[in-house]
N, C-alpha and C. Protein backbone atom coordinates (compact mmCIF):
# COMPACT_ATOMS: atom_id res chain seq x y z
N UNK A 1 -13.79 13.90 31.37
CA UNK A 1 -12.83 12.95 30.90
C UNK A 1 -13.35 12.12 29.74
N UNK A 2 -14.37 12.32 29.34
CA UNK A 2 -15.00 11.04 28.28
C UNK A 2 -14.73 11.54 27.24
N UNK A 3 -14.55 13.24 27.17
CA UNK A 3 -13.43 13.74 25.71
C UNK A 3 -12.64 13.02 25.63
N UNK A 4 -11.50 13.18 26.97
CA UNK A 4 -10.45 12.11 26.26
C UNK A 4 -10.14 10.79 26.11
N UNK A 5 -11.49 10.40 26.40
CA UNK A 5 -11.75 8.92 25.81
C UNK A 5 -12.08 9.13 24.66
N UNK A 6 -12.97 9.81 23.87
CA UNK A 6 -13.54 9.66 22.95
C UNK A 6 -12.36 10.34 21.61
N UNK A 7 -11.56 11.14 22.12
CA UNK A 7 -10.44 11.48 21.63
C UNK A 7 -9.43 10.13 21.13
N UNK A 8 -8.60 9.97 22.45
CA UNK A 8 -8.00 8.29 22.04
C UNK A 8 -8.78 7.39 21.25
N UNK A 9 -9.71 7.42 21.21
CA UNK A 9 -10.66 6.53 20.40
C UNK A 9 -10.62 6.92 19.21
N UNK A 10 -10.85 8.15 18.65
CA UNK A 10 -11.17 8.35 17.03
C UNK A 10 -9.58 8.26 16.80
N UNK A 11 -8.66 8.65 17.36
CA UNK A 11 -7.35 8.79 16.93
C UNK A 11 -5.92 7.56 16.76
N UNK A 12 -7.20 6.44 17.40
CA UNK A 12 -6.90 5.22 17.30
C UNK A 12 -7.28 4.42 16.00
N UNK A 13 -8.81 4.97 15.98
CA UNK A 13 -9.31 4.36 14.53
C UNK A 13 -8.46 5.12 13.23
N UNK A 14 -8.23 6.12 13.54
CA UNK A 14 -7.16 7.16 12.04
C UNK A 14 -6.04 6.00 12.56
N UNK A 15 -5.42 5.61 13.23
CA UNK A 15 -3.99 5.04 12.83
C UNK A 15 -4.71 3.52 12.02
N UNK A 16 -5.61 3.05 12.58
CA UNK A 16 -5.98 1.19 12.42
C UNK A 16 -6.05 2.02 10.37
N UNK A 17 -6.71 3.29 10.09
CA UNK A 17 -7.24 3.08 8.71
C UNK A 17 -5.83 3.54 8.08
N UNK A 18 -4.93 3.77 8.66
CA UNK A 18 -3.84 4.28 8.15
C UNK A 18 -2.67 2.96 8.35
N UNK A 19 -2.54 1.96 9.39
CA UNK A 19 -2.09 1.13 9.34
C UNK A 19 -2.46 0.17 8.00
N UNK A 20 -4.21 -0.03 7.44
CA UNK A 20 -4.62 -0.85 6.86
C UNK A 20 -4.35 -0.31 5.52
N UNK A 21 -4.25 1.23 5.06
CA UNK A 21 -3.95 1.32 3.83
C UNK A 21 -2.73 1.20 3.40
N UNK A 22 -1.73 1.50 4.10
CA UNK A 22 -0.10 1.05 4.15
C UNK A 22 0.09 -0.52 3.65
N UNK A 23 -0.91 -1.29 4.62
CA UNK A 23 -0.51 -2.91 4.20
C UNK A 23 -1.35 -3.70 2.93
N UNK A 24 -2.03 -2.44 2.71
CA UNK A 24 -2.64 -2.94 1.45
C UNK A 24 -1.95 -2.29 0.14
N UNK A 25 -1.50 -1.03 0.26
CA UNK A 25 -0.51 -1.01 -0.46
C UNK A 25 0.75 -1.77 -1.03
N UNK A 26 1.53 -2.22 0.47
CA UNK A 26 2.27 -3.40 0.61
C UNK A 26 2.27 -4.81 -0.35
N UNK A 27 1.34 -5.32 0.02
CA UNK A 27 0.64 -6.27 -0.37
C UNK A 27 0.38 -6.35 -2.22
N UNK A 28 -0.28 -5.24 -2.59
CA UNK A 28 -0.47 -5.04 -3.93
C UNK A 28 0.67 -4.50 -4.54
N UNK A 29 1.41 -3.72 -4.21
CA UNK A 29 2.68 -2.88 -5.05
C UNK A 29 2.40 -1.96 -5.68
N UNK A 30 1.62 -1.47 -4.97
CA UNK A 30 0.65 -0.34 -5.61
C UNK A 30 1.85 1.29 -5.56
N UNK A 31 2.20 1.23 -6.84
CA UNK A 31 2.84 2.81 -6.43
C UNK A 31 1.62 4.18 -6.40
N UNK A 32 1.85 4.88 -5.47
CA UNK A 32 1.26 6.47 -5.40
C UNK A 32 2.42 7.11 -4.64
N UNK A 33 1.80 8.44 -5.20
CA UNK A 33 2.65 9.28 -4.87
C UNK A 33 2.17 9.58 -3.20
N UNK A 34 3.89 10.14 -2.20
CA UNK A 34 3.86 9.85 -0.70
C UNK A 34 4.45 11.04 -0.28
N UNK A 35 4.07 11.76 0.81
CA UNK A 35 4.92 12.89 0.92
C UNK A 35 6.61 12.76 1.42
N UNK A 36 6.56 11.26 1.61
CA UNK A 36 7.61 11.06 2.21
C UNK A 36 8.71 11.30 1.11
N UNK A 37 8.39 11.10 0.00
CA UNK A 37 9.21 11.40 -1.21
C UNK A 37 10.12 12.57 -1.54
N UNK A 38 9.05 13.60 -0.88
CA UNK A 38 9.91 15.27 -0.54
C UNK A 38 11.46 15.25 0.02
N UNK A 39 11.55 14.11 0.97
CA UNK A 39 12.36 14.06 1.92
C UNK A 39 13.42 13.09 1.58
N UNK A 40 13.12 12.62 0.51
CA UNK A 40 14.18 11.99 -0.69
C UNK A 40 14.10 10.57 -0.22
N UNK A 41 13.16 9.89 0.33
CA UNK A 41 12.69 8.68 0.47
C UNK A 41 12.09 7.82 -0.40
N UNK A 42 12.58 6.45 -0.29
CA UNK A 42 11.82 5.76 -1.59
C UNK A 42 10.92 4.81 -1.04
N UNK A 43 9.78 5.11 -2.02
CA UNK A 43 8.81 4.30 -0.92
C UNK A 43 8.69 3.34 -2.23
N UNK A 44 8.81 2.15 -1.15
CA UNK A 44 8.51 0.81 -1.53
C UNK A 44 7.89 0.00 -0.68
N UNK A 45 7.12 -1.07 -1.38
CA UNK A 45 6.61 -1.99 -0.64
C UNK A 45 7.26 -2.16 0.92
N UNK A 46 8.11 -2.63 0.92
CA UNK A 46 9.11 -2.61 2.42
C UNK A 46 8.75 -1.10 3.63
N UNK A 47 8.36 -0.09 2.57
CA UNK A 47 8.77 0.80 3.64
C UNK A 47 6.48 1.50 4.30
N UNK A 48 6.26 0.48 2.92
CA UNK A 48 4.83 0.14 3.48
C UNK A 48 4.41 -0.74 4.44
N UNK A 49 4.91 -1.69 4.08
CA UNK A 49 4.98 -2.86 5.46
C UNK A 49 5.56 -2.38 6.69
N UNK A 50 7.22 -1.78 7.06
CA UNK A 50 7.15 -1.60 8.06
C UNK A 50 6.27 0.01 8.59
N UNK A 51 5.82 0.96 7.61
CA UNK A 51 4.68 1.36 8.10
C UNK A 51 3.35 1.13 8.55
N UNK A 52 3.05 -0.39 8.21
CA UNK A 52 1.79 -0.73 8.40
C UNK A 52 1.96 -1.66 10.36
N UNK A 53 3.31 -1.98 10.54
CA UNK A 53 3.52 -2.50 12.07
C UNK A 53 3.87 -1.16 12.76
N UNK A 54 4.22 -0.09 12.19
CA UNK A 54 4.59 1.00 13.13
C UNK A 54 3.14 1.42 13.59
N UNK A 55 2.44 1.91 12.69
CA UNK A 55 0.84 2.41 12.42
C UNK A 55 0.13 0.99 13.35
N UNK A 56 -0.27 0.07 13.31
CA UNK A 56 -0.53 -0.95 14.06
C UNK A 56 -0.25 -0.97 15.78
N UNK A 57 0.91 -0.74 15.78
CA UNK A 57 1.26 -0.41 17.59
C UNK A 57 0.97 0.45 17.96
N UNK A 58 1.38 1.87 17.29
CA UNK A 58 0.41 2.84 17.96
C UNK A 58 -1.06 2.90 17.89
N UNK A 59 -1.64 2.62 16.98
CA UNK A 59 -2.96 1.93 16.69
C UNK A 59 -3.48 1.24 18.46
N UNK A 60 -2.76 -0.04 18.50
CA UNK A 60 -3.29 -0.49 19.71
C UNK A 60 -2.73 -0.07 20.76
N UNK A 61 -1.77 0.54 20.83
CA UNK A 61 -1.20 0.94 22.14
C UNK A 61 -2.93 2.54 22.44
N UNK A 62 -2.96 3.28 21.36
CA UNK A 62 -3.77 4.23 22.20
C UNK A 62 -5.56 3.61 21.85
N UNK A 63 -5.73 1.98 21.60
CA UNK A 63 -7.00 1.64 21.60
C UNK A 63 -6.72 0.99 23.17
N UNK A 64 -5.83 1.17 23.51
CA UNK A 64 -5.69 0.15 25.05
C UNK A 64 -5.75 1.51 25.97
N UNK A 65 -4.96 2.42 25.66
CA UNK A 65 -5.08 3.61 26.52
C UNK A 65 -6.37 3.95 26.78
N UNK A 66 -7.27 3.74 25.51
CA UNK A 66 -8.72 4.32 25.57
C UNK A 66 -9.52 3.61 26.50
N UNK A 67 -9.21 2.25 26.45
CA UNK A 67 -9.72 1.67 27.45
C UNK A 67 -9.65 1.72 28.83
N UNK A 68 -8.56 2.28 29.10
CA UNK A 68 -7.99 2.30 30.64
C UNK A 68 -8.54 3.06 30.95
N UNK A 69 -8.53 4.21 30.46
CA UNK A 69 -8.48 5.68 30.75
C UNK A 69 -10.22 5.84 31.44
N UNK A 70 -10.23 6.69 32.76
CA UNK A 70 -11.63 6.55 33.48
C UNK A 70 -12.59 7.49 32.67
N UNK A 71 -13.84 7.36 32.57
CA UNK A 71 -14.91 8.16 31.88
C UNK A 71 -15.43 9.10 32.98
């Protein structure tokens, strides 16, 4: 079982670095190019921010799972 601790764990830290580049994007107004764009989406600041609280909950929801979860 400490795989899937150690699993929830790295896959927690990919959302926290993926939550943090979203809100730093946000924040700055930084345009780059997003794949979400394919899909005829416009990414703007707004749609960085509420990616950076979506990315954030799941973020802590599976850093809390990691914790629960028995070794």
């Amino acid at each position: 079982m400490a795989n899937g601790t150690r699993l929830l764990t790295f896959l927690a830290g990919v959302e926290t670095f993926d939550a943090l580049t979203h809100a730093y994007l946000s924040m700055t107004r930084t345009s780059v190019p997003h794949p979400a764009e394919l899909l005829g989406i416009k990414v703007t600041p707004k749609f960085h921010a509420v990616a950076a609280i979506v990315n954030g909950a799941i973020a802590a929801g599976l850093g809390a799972r990691a914790l629960t979860t028995r070794a």
